[in-house]
PDB file of N, CA and C in Angstrom:
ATOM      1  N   UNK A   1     -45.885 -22.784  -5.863  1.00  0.00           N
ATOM      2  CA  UNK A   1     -45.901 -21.707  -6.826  1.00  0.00           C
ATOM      3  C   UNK A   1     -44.961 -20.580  -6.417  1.00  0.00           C
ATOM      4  N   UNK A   2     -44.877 -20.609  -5.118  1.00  0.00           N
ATOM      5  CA  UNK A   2     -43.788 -19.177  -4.472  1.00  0.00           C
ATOM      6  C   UNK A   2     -42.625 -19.547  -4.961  1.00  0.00           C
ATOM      7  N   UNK A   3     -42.411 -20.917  -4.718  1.00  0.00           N
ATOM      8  CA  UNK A   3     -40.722 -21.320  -5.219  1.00  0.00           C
ATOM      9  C   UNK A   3     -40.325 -20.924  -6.508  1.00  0.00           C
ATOM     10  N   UNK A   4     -41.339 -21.393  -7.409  1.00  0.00           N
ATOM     11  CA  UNK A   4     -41.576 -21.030  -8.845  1.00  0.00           C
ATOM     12  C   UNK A   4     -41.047 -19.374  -9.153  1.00  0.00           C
ATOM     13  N   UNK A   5     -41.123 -19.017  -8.606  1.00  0.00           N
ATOM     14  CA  UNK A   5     -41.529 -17.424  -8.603  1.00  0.00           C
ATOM     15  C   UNK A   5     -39.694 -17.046  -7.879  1.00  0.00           C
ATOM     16  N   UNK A   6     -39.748 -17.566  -6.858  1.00  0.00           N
ATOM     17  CA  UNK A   6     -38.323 -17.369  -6.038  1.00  0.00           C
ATOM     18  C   UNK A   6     -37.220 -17.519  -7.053  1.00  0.00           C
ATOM     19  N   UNK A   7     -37.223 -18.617  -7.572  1.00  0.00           N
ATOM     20  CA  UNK A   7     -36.245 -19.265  -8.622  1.00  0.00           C
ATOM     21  C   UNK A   7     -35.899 -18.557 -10.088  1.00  0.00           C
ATOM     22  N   UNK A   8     -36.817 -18.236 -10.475  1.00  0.00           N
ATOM     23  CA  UNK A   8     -37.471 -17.338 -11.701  1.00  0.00           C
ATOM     24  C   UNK A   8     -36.742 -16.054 -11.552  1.00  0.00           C
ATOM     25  N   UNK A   9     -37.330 -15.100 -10.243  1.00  0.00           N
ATOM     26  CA  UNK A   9     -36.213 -14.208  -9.875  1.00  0.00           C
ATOM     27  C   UNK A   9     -35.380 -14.145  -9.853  1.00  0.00           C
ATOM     28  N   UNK A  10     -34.878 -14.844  -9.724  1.00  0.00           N
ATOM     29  CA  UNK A  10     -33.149 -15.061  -9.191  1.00  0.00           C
ATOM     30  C   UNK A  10     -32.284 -15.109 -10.470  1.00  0.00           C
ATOM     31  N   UNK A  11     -32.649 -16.208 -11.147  1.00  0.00           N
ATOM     32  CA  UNK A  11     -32.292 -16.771 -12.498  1.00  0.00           C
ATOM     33  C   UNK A  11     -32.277 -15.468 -13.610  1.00  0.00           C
ATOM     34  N   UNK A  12     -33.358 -14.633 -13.763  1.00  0.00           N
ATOM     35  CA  UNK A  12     -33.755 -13.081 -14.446  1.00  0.00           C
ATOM     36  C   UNK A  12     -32.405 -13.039 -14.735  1.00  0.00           C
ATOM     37  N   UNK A  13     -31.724 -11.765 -14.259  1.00  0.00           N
ATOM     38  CA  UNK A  13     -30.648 -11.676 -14.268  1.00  0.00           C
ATOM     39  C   UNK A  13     -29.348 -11.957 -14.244  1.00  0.00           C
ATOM     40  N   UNK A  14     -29.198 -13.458 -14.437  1.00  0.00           N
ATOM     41  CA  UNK A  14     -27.954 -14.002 -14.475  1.00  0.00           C
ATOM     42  C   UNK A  14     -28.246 -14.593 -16.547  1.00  0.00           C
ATOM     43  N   UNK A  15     -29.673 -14.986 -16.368  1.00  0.00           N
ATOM     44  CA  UNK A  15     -30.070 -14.871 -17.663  1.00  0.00           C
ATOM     45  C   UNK A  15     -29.738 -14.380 -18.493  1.00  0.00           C
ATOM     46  N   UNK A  16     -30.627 -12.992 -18.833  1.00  0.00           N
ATOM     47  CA  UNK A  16     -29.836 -11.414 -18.830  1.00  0.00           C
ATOM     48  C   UNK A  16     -28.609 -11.294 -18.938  1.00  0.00           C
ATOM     49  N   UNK A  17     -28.114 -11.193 -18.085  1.00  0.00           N
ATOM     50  CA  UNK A  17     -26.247 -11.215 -18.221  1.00  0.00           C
ATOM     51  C   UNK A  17     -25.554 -11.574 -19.382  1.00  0.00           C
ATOM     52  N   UNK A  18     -26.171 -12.761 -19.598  1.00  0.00           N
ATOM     53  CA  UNK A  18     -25.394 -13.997 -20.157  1.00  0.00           C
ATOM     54  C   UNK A  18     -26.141 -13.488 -21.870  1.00  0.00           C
ATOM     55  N   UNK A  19     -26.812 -12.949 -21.977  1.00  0.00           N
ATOM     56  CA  UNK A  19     -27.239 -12.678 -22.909  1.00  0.00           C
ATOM     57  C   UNK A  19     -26.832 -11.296 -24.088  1.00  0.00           C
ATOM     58  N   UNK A  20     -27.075 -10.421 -22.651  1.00  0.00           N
ATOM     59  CA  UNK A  20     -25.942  -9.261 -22.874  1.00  0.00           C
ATOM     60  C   UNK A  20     -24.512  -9.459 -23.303  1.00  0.00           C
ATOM     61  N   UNK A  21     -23.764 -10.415 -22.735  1.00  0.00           N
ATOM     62  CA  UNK A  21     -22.380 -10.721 -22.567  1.00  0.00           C
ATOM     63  C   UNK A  21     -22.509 -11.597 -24.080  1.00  0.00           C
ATOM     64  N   UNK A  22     -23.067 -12.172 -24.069  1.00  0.00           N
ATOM     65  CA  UNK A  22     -23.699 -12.374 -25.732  1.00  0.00           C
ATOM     66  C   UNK A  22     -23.876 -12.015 -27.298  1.00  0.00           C
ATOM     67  N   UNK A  23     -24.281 -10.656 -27.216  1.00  0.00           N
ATOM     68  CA  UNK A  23     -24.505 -10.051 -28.078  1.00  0.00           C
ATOM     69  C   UNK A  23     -23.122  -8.707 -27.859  1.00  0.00           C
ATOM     70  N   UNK A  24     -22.078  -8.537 -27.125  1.00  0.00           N
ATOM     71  CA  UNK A  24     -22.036  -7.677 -27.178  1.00  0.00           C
ATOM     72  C   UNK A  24     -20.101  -7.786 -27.898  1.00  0.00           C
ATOM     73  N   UNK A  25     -19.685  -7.227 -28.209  1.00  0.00           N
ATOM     74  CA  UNK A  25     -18.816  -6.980 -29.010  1.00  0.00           C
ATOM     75  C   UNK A  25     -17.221  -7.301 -28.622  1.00  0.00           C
ATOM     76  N   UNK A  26     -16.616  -8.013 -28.947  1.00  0.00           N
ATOM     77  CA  UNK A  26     -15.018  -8.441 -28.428  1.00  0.00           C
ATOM     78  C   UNK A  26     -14.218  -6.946 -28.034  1.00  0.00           C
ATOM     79  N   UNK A  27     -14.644  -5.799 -28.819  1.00  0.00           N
ATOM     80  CA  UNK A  27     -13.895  -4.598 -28.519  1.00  0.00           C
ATOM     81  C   UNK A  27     -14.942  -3.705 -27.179  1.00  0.00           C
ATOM     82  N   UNK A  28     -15.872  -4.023 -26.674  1.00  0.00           N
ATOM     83  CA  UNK A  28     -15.981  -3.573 -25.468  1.00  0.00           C
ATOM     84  C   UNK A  28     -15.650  -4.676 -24.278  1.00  0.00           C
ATOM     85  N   UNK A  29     -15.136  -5.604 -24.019  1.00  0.00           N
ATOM     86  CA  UNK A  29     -14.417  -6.198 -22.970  1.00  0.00           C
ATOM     87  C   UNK A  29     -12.595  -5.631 -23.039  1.00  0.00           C
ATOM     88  N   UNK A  30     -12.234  -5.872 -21.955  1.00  0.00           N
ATOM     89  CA  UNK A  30     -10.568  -5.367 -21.851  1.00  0.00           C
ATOM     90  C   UNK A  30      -9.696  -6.167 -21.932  1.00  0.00           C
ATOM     91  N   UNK A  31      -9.741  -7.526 -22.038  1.00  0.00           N
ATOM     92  CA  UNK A  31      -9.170  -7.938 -22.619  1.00  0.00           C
ATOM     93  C   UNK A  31      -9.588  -8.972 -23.958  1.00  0.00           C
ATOM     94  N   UNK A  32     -10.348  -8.116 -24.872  1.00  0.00           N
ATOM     95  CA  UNK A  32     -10.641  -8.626 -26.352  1.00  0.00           C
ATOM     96  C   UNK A  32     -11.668 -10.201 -26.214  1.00  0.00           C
ATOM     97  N   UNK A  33     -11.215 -10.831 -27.027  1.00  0.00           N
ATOM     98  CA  UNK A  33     -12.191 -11.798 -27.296  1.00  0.00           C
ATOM     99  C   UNK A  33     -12.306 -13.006 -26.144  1.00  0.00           C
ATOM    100  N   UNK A  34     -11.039 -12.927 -25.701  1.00  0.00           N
ATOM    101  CA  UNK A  34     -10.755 -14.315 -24.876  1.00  0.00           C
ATOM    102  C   UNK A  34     -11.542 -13.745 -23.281  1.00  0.00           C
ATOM    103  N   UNK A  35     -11.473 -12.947 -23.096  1.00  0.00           N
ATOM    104  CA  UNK A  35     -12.091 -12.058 -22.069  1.00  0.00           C
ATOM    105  C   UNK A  35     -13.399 -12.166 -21.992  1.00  0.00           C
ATOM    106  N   UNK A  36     -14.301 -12.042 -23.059  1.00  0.00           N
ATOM    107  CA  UNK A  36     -15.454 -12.524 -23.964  1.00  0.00           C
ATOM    108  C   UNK A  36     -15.925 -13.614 -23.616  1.00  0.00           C
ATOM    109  N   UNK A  37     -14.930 -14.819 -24.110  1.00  0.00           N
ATOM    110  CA  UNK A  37     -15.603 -15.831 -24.142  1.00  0.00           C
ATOM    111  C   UNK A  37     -15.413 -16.345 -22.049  1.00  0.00           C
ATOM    112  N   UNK A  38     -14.565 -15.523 -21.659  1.00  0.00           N
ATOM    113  CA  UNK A  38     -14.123 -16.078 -20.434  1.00  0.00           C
ATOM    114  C   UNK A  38     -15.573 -15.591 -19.776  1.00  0.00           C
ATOM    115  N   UNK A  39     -15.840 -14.965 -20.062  1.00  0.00           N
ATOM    116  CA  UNK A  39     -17.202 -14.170 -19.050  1.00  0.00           C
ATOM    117  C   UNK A  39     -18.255 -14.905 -19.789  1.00  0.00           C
ATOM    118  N   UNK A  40     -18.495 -15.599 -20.830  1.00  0.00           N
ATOM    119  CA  UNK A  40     -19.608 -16.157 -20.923  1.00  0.00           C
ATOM    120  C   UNK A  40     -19.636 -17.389 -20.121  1.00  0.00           C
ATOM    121  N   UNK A  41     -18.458 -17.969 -20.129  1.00  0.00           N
ATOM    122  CA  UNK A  41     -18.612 -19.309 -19.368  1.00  0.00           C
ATOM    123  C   UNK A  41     -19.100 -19.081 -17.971  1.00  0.00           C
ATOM    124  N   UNK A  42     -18.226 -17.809 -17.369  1.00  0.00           N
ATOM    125  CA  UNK A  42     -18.658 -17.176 -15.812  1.00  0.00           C
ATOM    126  C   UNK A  42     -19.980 -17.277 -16.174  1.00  0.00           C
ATOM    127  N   UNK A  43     -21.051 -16.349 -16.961  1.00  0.00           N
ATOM    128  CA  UNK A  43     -22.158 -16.393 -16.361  1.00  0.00           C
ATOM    129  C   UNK A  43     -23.009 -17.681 -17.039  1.00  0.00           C
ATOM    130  N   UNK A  44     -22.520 -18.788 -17.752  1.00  0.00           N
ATOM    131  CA  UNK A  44     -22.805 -19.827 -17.936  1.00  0.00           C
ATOM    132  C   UNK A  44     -23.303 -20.423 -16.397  1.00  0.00           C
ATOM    133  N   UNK A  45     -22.168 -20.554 -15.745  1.00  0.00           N
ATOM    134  CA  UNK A  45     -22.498 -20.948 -14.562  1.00  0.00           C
ATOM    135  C   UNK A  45     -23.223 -20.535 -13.459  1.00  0.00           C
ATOM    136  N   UNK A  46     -23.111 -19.043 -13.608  1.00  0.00           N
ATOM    137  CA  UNK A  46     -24.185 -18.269 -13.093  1.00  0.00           C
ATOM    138  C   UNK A  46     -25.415 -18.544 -13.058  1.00  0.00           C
ATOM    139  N   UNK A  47     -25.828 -18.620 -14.120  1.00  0.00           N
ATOM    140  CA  UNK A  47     -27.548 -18.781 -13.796  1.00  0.00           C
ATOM    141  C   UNK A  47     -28.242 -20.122 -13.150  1.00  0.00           C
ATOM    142  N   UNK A  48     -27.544 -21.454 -13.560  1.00  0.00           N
ATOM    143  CA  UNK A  48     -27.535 -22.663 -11.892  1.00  0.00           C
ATOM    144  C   UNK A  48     -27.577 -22.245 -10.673  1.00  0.00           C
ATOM    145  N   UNK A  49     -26.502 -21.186 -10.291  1.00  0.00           N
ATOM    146  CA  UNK A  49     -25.558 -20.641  -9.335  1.00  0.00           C
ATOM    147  C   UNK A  49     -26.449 -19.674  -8.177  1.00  0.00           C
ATOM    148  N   UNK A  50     -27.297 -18.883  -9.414  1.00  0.00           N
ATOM    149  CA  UNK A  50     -27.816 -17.508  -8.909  1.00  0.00           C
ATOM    150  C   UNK A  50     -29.114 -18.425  -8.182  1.00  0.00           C
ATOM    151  N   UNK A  51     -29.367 -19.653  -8.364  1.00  0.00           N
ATOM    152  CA  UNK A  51     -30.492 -19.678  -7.173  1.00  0.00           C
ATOM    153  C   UNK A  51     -29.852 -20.571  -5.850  1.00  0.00           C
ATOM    154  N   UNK A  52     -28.695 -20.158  -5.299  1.00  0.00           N
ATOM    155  CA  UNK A  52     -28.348 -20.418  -4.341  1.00  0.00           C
ATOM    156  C   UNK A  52     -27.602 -18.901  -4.032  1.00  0.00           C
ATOM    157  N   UNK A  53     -27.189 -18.360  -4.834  1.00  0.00           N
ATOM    158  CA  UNK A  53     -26.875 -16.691  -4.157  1.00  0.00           C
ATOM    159  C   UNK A  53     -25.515 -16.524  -4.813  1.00  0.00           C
ATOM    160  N   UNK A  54     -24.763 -17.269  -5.142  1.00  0.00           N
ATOM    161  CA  UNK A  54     -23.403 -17.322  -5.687  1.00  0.00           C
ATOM    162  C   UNK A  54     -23.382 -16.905  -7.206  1.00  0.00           C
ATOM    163  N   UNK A  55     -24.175 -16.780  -8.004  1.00  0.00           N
ATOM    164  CA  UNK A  55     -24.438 -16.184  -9.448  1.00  0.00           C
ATOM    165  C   UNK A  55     -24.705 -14.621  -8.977  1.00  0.00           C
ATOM    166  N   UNK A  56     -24.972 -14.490  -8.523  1.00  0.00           N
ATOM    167  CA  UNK A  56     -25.710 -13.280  -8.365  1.00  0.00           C
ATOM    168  C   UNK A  56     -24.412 -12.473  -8.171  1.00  0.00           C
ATOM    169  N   UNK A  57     -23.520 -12.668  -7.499  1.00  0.00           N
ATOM    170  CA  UNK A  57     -22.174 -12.188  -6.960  1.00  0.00           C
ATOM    171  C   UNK A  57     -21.237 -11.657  -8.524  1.00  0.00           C
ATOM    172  N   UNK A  58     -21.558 -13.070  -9.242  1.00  0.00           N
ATOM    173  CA  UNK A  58     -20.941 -13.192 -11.030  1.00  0.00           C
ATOM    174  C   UNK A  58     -21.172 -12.078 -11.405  1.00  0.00           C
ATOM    175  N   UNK A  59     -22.436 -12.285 -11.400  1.00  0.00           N
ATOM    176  CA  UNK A  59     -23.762 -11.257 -12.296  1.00  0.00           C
ATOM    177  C   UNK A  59     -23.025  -9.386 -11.910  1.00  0.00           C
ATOM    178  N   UNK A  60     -22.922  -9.445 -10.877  1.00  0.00           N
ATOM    179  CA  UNK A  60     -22.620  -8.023  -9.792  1.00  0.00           C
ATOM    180  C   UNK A  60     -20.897  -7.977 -10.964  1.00  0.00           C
ATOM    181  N   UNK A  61     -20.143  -8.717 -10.656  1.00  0.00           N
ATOM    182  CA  UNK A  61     -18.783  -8.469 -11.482  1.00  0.00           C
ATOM    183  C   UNK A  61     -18.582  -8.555 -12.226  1.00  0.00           C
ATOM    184  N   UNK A  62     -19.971  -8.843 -13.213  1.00  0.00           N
ATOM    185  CA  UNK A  62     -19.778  -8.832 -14.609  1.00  0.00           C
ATOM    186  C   UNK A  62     -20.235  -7.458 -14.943  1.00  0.00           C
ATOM    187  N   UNK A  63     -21.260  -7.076 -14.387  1.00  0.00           N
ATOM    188  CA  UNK A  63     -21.741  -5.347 -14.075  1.00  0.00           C
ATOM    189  C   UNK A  63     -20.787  -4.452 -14.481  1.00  0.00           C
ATOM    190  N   UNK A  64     -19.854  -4.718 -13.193  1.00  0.00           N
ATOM    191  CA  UNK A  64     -18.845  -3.725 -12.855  1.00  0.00           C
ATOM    192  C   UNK A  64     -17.599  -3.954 -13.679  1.00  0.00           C
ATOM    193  N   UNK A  65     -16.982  -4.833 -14.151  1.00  0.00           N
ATOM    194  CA  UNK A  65     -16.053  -4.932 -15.183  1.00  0.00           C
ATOM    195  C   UNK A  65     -16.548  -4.470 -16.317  1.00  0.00           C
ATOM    196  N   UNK A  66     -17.661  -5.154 -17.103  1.00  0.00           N
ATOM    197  CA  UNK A  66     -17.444  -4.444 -18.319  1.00  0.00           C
ATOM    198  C   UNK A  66     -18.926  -3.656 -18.785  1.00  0.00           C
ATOM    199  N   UNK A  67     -20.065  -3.781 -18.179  1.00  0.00           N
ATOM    200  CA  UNK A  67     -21.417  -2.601 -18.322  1.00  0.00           C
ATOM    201  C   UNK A  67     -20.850  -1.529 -17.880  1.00  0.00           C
ATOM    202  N   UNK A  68     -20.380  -1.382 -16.832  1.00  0.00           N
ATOM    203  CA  UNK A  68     -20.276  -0.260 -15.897  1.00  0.00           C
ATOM    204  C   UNK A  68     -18.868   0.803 -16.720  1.00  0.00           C
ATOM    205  N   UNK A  69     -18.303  -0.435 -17.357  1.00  0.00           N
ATOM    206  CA  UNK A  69     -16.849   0.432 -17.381  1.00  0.00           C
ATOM    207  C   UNK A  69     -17.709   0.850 -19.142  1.00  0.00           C
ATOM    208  N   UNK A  70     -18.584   0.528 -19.813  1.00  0.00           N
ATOM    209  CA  UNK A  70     -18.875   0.674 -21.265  1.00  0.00           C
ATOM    210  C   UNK A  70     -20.245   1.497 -21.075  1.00  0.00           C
ATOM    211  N   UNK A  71     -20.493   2.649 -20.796  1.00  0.00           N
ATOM    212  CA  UNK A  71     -21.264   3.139 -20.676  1.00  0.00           C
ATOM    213  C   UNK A  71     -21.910   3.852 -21.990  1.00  0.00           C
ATOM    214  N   UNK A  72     -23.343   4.006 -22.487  1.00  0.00           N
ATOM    215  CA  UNK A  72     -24.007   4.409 -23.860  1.00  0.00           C
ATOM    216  C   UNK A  72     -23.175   5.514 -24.054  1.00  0.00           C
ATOM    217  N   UNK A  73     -23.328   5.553 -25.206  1.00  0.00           N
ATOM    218  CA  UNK A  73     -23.478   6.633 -25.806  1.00  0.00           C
ATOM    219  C   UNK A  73     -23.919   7.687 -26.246  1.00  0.00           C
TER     220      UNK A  73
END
């Protein structure tokens, strides 16, 4: 059941990501749509990834490229 739980964690947020990166609009990435679809595939792979530690890294540079740089309003 801990593993359950370990895995689950991990996965959250690469989830997330991929979901965000999802819904969110070709004119907040920097380079437009293809940029878009390039980061969905990244965190496509991510969430396999993130329960060995290597998604999680995705997840972190997907943050910082385009959440971080698109801040609310």
């Amino acid at each position: 059941m801990q593993w359950l739980l370990i895995l689950g964690g991990t996965a959250f947020p690469a989830m997330l990501s991929l979901l965000d990166c999802w819904n969110r609009s070709e004119t907040e990435f920097e380079g437009g749509a293809e940029d878009r679809r390039a980061w969905i595939r990244w965190l496509a792979i991510a969430v396999p990834a993130s329960w060995i530690g290597v998604g999680l890294g995705i997840v972190l540079g997907y943050y910082y490229a385009v959440v971080k740089r698109n801040p609310p309003a």
